[in-house]
C-alpha atoms as a PDB file:
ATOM      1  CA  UNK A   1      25.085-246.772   9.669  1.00  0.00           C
ATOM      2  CA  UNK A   2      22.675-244.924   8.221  1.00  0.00           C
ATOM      3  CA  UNK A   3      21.411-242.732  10.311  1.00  0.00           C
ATOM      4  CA  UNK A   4      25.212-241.997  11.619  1.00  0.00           C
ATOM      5  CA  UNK A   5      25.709-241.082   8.034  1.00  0.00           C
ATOM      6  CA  UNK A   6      22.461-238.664   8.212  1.00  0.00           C
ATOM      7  CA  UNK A   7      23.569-237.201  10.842  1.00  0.00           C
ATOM      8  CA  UNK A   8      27.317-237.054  10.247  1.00  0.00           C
ATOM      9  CA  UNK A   9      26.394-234.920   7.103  1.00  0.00           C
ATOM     10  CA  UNK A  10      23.415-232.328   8.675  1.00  0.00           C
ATOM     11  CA  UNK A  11      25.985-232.104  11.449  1.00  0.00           C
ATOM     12  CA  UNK A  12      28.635-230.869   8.157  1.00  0.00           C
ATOM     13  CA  UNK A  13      25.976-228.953   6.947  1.00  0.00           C
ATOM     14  CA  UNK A  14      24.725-227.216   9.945  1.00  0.00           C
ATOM     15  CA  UNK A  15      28.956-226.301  10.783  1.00  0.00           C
ATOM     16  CA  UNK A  16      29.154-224.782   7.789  1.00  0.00           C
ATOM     17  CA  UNK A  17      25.815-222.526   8.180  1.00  0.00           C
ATOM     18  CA  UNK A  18      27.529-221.434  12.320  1.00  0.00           C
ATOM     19  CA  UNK A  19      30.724-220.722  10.470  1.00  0.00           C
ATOM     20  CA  UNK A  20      29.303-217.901   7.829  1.00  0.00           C
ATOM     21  CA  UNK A  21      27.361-216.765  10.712  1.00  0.00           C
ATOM     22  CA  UNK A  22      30.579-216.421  13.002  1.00  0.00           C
ATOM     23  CA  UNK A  23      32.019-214.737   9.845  1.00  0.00           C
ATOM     24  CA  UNK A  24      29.708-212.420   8.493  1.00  0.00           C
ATOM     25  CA  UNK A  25      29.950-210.885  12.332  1.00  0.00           C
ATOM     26  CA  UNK A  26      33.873-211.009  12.093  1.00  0.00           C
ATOM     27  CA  UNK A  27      32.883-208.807   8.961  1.00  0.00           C
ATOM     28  CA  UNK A  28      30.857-206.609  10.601  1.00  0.00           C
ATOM     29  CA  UNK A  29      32.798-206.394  14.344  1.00  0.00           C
ATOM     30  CA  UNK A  30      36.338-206.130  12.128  1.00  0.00           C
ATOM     31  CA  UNK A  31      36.626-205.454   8.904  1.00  0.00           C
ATOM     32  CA  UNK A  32      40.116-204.686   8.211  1.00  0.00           C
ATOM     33  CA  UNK A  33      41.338-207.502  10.197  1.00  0.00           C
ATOM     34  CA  UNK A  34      39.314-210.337   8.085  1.00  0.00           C
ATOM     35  CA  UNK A  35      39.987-207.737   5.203  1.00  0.00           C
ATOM     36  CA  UNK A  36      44.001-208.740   5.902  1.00  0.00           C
ATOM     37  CA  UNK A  37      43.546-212.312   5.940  1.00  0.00           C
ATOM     38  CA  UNK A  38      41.956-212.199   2.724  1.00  0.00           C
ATOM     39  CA  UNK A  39      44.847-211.277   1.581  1.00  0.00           C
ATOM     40  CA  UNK A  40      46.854-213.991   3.659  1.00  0.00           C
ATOM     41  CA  UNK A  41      45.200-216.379   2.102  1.00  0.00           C
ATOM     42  CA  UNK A  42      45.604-215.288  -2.025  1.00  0.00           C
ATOM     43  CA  UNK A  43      49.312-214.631  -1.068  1.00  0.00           C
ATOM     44  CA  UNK A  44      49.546-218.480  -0.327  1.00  0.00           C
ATOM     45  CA  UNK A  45      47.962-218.669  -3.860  1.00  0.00           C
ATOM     46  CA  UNK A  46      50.496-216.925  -5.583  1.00  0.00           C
ATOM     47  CA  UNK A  47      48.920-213.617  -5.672  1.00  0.00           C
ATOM     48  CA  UNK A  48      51.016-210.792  -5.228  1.00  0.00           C
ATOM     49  CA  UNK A  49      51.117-206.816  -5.702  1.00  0.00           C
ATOM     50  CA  UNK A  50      48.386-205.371  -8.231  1.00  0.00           C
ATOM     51  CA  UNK A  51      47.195-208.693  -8.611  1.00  0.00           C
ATOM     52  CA  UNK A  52      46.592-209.828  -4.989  1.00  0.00           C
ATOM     53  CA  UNK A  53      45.185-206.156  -4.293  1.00  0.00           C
ATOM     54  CA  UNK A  54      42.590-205.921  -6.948  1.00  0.00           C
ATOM     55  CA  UNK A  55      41.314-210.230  -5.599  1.00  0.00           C
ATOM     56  CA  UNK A  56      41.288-208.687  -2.059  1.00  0.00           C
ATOM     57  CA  UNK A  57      39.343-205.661  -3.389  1.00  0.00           C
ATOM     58  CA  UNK A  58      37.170-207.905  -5.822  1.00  0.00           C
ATOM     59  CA  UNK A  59      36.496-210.694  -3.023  1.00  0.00           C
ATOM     60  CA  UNK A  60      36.139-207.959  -0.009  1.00  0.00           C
ATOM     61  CA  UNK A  61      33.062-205.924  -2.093  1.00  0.00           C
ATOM     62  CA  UNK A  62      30.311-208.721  -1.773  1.00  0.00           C
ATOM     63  CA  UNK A  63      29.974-209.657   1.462  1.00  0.00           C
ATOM     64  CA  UNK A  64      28.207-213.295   0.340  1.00  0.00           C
ATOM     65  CA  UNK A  65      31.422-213.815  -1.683  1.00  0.00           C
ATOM     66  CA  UNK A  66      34.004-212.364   1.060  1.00  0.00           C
ATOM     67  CA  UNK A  67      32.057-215.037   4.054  1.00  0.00           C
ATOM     68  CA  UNK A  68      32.207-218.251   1.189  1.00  0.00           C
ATOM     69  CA  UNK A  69      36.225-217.059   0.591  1.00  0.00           C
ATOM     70  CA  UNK A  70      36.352-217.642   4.846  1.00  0.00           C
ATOM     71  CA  UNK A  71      34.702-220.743   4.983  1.00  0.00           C
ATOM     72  CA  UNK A  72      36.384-222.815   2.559  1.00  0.00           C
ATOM     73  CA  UNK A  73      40.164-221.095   2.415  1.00  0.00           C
ATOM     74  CA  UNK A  74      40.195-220.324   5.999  1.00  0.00           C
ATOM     75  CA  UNK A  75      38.412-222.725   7.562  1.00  0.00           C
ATOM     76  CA  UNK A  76      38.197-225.257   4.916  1.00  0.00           C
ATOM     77  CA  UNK A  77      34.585-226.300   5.088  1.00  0.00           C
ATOM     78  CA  UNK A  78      32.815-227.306   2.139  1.00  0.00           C
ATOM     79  CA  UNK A  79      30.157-224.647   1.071  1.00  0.00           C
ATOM     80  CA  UNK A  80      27.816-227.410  -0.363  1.00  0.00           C
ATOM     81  CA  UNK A  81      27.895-230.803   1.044  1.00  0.00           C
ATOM     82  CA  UNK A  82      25.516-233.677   0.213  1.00  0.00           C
ATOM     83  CA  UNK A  83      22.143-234.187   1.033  1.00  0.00           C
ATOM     84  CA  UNK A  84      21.796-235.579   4.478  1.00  0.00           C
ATOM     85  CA  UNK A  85      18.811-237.771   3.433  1.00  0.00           C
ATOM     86  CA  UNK A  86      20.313-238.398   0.237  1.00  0.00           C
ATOM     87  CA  UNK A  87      24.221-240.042   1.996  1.00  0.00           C
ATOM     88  CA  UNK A  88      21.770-241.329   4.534  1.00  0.00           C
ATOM     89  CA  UNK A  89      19.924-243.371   1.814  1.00  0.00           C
ATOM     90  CA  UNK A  90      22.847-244.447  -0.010  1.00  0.00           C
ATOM     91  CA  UNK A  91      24.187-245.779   2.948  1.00  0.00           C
ATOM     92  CA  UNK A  92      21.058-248.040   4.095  1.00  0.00           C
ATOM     93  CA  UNK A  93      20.508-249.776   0.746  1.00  0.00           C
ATOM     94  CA  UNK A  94      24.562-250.211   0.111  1.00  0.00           C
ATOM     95  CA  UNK A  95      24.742-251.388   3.697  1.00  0.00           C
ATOM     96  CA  UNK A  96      21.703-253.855   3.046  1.00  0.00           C
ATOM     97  CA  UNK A  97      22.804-255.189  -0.611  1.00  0.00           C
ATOM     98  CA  UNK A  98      26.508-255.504   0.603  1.00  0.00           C
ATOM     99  CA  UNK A  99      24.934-257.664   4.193  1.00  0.00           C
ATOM    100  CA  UNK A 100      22.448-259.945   2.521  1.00  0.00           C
ATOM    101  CA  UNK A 101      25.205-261.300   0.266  1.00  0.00           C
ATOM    102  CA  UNK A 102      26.928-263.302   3.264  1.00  0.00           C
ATOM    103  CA  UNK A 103      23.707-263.916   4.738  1.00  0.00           C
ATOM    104  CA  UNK A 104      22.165-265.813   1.405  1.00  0.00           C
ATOM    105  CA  UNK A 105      24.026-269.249   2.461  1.00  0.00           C
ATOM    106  CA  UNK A 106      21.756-269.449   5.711  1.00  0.00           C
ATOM    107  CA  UNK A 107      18.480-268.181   3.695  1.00  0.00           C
ATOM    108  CA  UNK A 108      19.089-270.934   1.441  1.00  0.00           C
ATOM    109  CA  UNK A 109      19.210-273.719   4.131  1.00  0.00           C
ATOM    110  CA  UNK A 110      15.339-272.297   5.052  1.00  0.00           C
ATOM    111  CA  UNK A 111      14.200-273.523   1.291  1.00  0.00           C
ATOM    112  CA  UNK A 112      12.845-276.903   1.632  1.00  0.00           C
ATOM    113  CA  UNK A 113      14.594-279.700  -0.142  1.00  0.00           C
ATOM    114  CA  UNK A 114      18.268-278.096   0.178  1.00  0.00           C
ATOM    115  CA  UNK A 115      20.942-280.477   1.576  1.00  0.00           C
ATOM    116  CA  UNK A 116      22.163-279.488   5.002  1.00  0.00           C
ATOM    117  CA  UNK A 117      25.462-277.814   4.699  1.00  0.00           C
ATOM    118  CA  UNK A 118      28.041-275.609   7.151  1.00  0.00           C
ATOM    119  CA  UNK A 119      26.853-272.396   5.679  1.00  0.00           C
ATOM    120  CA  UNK A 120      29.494-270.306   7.589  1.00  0.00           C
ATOM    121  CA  UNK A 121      32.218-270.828   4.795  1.00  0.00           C
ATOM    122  CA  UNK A 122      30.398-270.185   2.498  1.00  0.00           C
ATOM    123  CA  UNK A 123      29.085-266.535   3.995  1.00  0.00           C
ATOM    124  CA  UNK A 124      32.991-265.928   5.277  1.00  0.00           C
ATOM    125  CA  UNK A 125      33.870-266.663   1.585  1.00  0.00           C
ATOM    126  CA  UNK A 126      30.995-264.750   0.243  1.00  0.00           C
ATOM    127  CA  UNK A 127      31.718-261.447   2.446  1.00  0.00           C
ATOM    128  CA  UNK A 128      35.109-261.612   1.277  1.00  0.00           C
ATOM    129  CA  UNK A 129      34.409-261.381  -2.193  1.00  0.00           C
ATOM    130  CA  UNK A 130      31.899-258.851  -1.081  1.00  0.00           C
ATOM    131  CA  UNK A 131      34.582-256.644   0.509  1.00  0.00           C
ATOM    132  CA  UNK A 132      37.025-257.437  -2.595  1.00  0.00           C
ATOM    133  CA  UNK A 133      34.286-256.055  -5.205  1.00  0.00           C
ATOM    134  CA  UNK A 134      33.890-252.907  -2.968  1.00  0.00           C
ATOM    135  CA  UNK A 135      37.241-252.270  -2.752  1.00  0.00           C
ATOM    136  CA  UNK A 136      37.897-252.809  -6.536  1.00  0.00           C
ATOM    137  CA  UNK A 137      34.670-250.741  -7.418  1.00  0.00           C
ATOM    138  CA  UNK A 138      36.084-247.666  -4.753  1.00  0.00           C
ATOM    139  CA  UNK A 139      38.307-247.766  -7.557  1.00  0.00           C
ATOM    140  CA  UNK A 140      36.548-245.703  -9.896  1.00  0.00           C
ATOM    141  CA  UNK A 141      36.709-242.501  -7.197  1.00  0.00           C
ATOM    142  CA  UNK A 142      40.140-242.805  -5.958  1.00  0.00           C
ATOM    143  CA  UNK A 143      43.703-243.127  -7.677  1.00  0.00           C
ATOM    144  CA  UNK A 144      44.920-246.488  -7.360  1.00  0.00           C
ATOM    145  CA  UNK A 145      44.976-249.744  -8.670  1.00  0.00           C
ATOM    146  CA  UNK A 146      41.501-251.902  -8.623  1.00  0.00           C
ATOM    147  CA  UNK A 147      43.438-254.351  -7.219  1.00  0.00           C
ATOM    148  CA  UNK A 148      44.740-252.703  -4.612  1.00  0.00           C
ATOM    149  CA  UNK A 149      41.913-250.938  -3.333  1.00  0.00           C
ATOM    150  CA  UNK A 150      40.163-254.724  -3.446  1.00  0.00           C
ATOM    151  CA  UNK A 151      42.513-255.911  -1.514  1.00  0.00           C
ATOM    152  CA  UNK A 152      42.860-253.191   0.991  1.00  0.00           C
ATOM    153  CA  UNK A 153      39.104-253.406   1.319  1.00  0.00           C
ATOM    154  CA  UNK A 154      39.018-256.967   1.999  1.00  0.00           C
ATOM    155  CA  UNK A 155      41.939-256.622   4.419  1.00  0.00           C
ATOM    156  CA  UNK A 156      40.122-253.583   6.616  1.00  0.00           C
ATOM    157  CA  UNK A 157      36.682-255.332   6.333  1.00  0.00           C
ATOM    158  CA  UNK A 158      37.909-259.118   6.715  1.00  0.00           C
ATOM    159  CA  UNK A 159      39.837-257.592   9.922  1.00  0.00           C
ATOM    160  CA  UNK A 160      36.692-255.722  11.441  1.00  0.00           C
ATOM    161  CA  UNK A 161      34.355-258.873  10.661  1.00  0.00           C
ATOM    162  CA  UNK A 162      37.358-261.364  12.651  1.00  0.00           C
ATOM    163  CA  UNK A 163      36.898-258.319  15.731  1.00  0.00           C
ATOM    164  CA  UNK A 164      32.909-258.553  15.318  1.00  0.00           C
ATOM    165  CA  UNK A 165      33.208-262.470  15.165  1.00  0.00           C
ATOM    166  CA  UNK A 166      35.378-262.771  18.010  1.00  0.00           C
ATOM    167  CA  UNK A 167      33.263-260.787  19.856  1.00  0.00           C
ATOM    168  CA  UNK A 168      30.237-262.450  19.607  1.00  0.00           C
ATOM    169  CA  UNK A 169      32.340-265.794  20.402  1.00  0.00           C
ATOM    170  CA  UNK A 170      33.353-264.637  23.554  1.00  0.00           C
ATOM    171  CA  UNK A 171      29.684-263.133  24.180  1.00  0.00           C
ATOM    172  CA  UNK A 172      28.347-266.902  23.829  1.00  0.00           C
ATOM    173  CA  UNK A 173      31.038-267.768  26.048  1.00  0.00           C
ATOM    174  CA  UNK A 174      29.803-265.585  28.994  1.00  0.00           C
ATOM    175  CA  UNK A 175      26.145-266.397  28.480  1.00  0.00           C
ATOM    176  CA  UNK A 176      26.611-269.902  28.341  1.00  0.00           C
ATOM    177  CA  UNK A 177      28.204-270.243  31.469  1.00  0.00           C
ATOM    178  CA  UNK A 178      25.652-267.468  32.860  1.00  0.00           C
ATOM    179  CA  UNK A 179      22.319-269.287  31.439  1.00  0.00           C
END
């Protein structure tokens, strides 16, 4: 997940770098044309006579600020994205604090002395409290209820872990009557 996340954002990144390429040669190959949808594009603002001339003017006089206008009204790319190794990162240790909670039930059986117990439960109980606080802590970025999000959370993650589950039941299955 990590690495997907890596790459998912230098992929965003490295769009965004072909795009003002691609654009500073529209520039360059047509002028008035990219000139005119400049001024598409403030019109949807609101802009309109003196005003929307004088943006098209100001925007259309510095090429570096004419190709970022492109980009992100036109194409809507973001002109600075994360860090690659930095959403990478965040991913692997989230991914490996939020796992090892609903693995600590069978790393407890391996300390000697502990009473033997079904640990499953325990790990399906403690990854849904996992997804829950996830959920309720996605809270603090997006407009809705801690609750909600919790729940939502749990639902989307408890439903992916059944699908993962199920599929590694039905793997046994196969093997066992292969082996």
């Amino acid at each position: 997940m990590a690495i997907s996340n890596f790459l998912g954002t230098r992929a965003e990144r490295q769009e965004t770098a072909s795009a003002r390429v691609r654009e500073y040669a529209h520039i360059a190959a047509l002028p008035e044309g990219e000139r005119e949808e400049v001024r598409q594009i403030f019109a949807r603002k609101g802009f309109q006579g003196p005003d929307l001339d004088r943006a098209v003017e100001v925007i259309t006089n510095d090429p570096r600020i004419w190709v970022e206008t492109m980009v992100s009204d036109e194409l809507g790319l973001q002109l600075h994205g994360a860090s690659p190794l930095r959403a990478g990162t965040a991913t692997l240790i989230a991914f490996v604090l939020a796992g090892a909670v609903p693995l600590a039930p069978y790393l407890i059986l391996l300390t000697p002395g502990v009473p033997r117990f079904d640990p499953f439960p325990v790990s399906a109980v403690l990854a849904g409290l996992t997804f829950f606080a996830i959920g309720a802590l996605k809270r603090r970025f997006v407009i809705t209820r801690w609750h909600i999000s919790g729940i939502e959370t749990l639902a989307v993650g408890g439903a992916a872990a059944a699908i993962a589950y199920g599929a590694g039941m039905l793997l046994r299955q196969l093997t066992d009557r292969i082996f």
